[in-house]
Structures are given as structure tokens and as C-alpha cells.
Protein backbone atom coordinates (compact mmCIF):
# COMPACT_ATOMS: atom_id res chain seq x y z
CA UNK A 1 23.73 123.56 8.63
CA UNK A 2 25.19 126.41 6.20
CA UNK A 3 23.01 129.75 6.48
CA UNK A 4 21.90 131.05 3.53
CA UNK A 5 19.95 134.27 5.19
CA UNK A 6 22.36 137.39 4.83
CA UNK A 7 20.60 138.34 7.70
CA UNK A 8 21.26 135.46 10.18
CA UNK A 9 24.57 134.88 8.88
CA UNK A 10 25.90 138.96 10.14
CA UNK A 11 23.53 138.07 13.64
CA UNK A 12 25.39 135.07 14.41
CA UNK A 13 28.26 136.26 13.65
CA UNK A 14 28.51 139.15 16.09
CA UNK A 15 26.70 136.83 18.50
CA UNK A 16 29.70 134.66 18.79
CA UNK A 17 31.79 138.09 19.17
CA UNK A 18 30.21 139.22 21.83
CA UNK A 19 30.45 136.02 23.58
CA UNK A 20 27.09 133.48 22.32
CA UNK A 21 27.37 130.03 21.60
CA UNK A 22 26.39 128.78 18.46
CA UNK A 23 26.25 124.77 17.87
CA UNK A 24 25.54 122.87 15.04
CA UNK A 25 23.11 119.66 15.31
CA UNK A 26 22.95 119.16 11.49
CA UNK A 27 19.44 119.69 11.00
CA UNK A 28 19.48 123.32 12.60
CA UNK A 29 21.70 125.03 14.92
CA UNK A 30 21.26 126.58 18.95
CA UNK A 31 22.03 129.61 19.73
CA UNK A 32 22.99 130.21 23.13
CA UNK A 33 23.82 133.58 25.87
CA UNK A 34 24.78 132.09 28.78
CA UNK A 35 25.74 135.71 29.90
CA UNK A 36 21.82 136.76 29.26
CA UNK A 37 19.99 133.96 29.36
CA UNK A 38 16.38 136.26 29.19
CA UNK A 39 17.54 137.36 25.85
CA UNK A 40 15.36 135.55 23.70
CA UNK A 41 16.91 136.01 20.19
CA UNK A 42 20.29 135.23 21.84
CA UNK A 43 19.01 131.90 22.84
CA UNK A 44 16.76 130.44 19.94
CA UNK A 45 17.03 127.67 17.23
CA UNK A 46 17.31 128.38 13.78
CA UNK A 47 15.78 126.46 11.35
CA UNK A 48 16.96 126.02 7.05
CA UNK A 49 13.67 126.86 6.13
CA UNK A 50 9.95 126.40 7.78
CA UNK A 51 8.36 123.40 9.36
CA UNK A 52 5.67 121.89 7.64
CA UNK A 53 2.27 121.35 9.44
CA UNK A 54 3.10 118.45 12.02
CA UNK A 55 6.55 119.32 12.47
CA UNK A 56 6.15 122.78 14.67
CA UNK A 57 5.50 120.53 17.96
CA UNK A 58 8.24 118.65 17.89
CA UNK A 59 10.37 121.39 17.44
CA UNK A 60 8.96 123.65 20.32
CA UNK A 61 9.52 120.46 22.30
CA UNK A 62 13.17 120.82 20.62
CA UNK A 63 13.12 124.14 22.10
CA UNK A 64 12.24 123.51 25.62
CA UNK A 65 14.61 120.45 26.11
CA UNK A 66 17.33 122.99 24.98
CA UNK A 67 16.90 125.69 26.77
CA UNK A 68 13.96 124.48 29.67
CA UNK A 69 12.73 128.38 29.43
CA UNK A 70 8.89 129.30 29.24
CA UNK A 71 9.18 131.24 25.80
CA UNK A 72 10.28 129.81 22.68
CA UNK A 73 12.14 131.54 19.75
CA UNK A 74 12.48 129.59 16.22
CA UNK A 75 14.53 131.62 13.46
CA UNK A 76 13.45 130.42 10.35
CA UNK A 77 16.67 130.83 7.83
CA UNK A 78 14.73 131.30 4.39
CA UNK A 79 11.61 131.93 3.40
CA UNK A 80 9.29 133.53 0.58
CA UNK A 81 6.37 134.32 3.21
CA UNK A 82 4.32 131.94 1.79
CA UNK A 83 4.89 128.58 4.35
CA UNK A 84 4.47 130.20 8.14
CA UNK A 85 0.95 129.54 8.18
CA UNK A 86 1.58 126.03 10.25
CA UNK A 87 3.72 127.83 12.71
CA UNK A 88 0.93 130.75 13.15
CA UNK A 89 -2.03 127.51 13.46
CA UNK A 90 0.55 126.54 16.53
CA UNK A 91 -0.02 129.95 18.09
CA UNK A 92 3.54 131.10 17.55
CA UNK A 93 4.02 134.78 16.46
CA UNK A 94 5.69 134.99 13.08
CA UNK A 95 7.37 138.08 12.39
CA UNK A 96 8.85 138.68 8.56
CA UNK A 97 12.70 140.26 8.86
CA UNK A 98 14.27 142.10 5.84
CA UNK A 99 17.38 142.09 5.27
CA UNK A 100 19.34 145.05 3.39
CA UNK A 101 22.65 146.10 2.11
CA UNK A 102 24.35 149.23 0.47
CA UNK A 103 28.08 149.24 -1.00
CA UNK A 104 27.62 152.88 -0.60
CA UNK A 105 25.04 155.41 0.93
CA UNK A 106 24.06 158.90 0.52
CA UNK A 107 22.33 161.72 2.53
CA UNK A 108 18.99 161.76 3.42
CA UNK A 109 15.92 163.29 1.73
CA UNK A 110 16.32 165.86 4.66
CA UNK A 111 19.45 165.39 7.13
CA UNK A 112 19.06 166.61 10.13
CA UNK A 113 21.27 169.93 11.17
CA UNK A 114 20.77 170.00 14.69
CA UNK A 115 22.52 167.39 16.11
CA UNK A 116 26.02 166.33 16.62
CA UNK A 117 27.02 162.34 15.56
CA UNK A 118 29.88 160.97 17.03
CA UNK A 119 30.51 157.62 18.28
CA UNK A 120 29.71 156.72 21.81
CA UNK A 121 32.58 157.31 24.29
CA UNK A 122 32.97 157.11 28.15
CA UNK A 123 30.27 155.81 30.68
CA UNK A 124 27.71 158.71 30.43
CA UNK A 125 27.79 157.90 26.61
CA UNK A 126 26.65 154.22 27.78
CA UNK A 127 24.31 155.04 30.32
CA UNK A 128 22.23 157.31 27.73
CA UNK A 129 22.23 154.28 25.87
CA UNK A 130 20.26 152.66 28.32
CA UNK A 131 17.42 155.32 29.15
CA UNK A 132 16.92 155.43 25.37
CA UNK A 133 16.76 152.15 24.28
CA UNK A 134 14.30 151.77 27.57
CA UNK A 135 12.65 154.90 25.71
CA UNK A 136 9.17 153.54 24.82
CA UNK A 137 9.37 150.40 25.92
CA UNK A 138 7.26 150.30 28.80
CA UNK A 139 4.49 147.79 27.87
CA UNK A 140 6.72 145.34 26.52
CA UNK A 141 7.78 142.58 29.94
CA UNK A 142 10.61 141.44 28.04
CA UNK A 143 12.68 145.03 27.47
CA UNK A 144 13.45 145.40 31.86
CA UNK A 145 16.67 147.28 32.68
CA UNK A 146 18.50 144.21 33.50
CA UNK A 147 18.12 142.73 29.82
CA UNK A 148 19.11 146.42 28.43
CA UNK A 149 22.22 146.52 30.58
CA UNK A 150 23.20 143.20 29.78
CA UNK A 151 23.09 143.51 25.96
CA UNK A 152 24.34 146.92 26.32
CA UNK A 153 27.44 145.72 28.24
CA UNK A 154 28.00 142.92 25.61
CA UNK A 155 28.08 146.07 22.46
CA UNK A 156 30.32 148.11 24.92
CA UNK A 157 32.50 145.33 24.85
CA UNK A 158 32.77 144.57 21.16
CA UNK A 159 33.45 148.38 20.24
CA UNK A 160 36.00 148.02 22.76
CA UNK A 161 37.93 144.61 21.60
CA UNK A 162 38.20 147.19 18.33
CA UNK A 163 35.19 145.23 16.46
CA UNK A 164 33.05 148.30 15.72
CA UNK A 165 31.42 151.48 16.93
CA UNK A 166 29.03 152.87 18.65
CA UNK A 167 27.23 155.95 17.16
CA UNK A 168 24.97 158.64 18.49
CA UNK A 169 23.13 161.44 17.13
CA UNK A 170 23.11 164.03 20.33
CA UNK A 171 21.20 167.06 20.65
CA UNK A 172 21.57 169.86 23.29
CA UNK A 173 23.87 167.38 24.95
CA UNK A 174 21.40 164.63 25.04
CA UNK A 175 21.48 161.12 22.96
CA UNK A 176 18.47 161.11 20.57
CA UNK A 177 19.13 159.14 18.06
CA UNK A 178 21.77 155.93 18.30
CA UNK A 179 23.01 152.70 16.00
CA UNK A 180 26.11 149.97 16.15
CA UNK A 181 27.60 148.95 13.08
CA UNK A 182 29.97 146.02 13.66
CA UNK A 183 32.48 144.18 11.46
CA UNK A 184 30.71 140.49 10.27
CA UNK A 185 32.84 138.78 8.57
CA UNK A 186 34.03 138.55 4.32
CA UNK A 187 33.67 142.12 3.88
CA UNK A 188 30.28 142.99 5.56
CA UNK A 189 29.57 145.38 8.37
CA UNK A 190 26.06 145.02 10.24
CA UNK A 191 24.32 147.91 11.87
CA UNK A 192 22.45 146.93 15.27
CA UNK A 193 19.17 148.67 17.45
CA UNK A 194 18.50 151.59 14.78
CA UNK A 195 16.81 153.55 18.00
CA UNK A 196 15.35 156.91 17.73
CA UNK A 197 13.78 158.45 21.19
CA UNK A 198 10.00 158.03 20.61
CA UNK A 199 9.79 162.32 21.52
CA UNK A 200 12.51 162.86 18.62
CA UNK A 201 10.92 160.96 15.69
CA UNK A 202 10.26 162.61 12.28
CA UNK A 203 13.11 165.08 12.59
CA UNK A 204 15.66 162.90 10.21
CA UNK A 205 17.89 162.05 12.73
CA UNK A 206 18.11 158.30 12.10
CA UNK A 207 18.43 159.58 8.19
CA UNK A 208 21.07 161.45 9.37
CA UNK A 209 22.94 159.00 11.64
CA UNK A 210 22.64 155.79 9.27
CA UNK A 211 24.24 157.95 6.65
CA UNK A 212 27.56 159.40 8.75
CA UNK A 213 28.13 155.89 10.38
CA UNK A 214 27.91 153.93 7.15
CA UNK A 215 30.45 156.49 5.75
CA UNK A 216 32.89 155.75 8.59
CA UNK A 217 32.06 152.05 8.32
CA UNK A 218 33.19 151.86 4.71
CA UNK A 219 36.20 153.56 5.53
CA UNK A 220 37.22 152.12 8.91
CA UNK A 221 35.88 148.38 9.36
CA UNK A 222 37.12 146.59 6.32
CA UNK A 223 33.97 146.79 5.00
CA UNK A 224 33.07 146.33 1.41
CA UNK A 225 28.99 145.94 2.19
CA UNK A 226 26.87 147.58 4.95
CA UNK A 227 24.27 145.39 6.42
CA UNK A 228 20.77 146.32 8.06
CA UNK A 229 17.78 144.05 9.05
CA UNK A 230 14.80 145.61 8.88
CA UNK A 231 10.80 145.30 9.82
CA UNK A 232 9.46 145.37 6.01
CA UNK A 233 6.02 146.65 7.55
CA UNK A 234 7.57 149.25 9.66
CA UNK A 235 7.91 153.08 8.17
CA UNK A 236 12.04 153.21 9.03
CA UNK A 237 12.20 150.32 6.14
CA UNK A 238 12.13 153.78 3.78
CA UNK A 239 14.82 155.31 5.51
CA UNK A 240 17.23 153.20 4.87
CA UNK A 241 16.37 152.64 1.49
CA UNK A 242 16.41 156.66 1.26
CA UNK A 243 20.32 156.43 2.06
CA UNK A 244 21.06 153.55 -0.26
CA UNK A 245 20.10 150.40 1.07
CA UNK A 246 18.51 147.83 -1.05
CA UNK A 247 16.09 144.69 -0.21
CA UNK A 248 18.65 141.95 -0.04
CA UNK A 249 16.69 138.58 1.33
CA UNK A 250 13.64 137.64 4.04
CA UNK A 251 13.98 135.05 7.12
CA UNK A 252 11.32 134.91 9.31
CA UNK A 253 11.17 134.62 13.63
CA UNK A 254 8.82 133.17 15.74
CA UNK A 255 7.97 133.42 18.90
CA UNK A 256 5.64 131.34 21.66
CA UNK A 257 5.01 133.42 24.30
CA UNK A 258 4.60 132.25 28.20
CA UNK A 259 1.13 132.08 28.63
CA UNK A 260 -0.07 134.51 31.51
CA UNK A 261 -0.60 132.61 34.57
């Protein structure tokens, strides 16, 4: 199966970098942590495009002889929007992705002028990682400490093996604002968990920080095009088109939840 999603194709890719398994059956492929097996989007299917009604079962059942977990994720490659009803009707949660790029960017509306962005360095750097992207996360089962130190462990060790950076937008000493942008591949560089701390929104920090790393991603990663995914719904969607980023493609994930016992 050949990706066609911009999006997917700069996920994988730094999946496999940071040590995922990706395996082609032909008809879709399976993604794979075996490092972090609770990480859902690191353990999935993806799909070419989206099952028709009738098909959804058999690949949940696809799913669960994969992976024998009590959630199931399905990334759906392509897609207009217009064919996820079936996979809604089969109680799955369908969530549209955006996908973005930029061969250049430019400040924000209003940059921030309080904060210092540099990339992350040294175990304190790492650890405010953690507490932040923990930051407002408190009603969601699947964001526990374990899961954020995993995945944070597996981006510590890409920046290391000289794949990327890092950033952080630090105030008064403390990390407000963070992003990873990573190489991906033919000339693209993907930024990763945009996170702002929930207490420091609306100040232009992420403006701010998207901006300076792209910069140093055009000039230090190879990088002819930046990459961001996106929530089209969400209000951060206009920050990044604010620095330069443009609507470059949709794919779709969905998600069956365990059901409370």
C-alpha cells in the first residue's frame, strides 16, 4: 500500500525512527510500538481510503486479531469528509486531521517578547516536558505518566541520534510553550505535540515558537518543506496558517473506545 496522505506519510516515517514497526499486508498496513504498546496511534491500521458500510466489522475484527487490545485505532489515508458516516453508524469516533506545509514562515500577528526559545537540552529540559504535556490532561485515561514518559523518551532519542530538535518557549525559567520538528524524509521536516500550558494560552507563544523552530528547521534539517498536522476545528489551525502554513490534504482517524465495564 503506497500512502498518499502527506500527513501519514511524515507520521510513519518518524514512527519507524523512533523505533515502530510498520508492515505492509497489501490492502493496508500495521503499525506497531512494541516499546509502548498503550500508545494507540503507534499501534493502529491504516486504511487507502474509508470502508464502505459492511466493511467496518471486519476490519475492527482485523484490528483485534492484530493487536488483541480493547481499543481500536483505524487511520483512514484519504478522504474528502464525505464517506465516514459507516464508521460513525459502527460507534467509532472519527476525527478529521489536516495536514499543512510552508516552504517558508514568517512572524506572528503578535510574537511573543517574553520568553526565551531554545531547543530542549539536559534532563530538567525533559522532565518539563513531561509536567506540560500532562498539563491539562487530567480527564483523558489514556494521557497517564507512563504513556508521556514513554513517548517522551522515544523524541529524546531521535533529537539525540541527530534526527531533529526539540524546542521550547521558556518563561521565568519555566517551559510554557514546546514543539519537535523532525527530519521525514525527500525534503520534509514534521513538527510534533504543538503544546502550550493550558495557564499560558493566548499570549502568542506557540506563534512565536512555530515561527523560530521552522526558521532553524529550514536551515538545519535538510529541509525544503515544513510539515504540521492539524485539528481543522480547533482555534491553533489559524496559527499556523498566521506563520505561513497552508492546507495541504485531510485523512481521517478513528477510534473504538473500551467500553466502561
Amino acid at each position: 500500500m503506497e500512502l498518499q496522505s502527506l500527513g501519514f506519510r511524515t507520521e510513519l516515517a518518524l514512527l519507524e525512527r523512533s523505533g515502530s514497526e510498520v508492515v505492509d499486508r497489501g490492502t493496508h498496513l500495521v503499525v506497531r510500538t512494541p516499546d509502548n504498546p498503550s500508545f494507540h496511534w503507534g499501534n493502529c491500521l491504516v486504511l487507502p481510503a474509508a470502508p464502505a458500510a459492511g466493511e467496518v466489522e471486519g476490519w475492527v475484527e482485523e484490528h483485534r486479531r492484530e493487536f488483541g487490545a480493547p481499543h481500536v485505532t483505524l487511520g483512514i489515508d484519504t478522504t474528502d469528509g464525505k464517506r465516514l458516516k459507516p464508521l460513525r453508524r459502527a460507534g467509532l469516533h472519527v476525527d478529521l486531521v489536516q495536514a499543512m506545509s510552508a516552504d517558508a514562515v514568517v512572524p506572528p500577528p503578535r510574537p511573543a517578547s517574553d520568553l526565551v526559545a531554545r531547543r530542549l537540552s539536559g534532563d530538567g529540559d525533559w522532565g518539563q516536558l513531561v509536567d506540560l504535556t500532562l498539563a491539562g490532561e487530567e480527564d483523558d485515561p489514556h494521557v497517564t505518566r507512563e504513556f508521556v514518559e514513554r513517548r517522551t523518551d522515544a523524541y529524546r532519542h531521535l533529537v539525540e541520534a541527530g534526527h531533529g530538535h526539540w524546542w521550547g518557549a521558556f518563561v521565568d525559567g519555566d517551559l510554557a510553550s514546546s514543539l519537535g520538528v523532525f527530519r521525514a524524509g525527500d525534503g520534509l521536516a514534521r513538527f510534533q505535540s504543538v503544546k502550550t500550558h493550558p495557564d499560558a494560552r493566548g499570549r502568542g507563544l506557540c506563534g512565536t515558537l512555530v515561527h523560530h523552530a521552522g526558521v532553524d528547521a529550514l536551515a538545519s534539517l535538510d529541509a525544503a518543506t515544513l510539515v504540521m498536522c492539524a485539528d481543522p476545528s480547533y482555534s491553533a489551525i489559524r496559527i499556523y496558517r498566521s506563520v505561513g502554513f497552508r492546507d495541504a490534504g485531510l485523512h481521517a482517524e478513528a477510534t473504538l473506545r473500551p467500553t466502561a465495564s
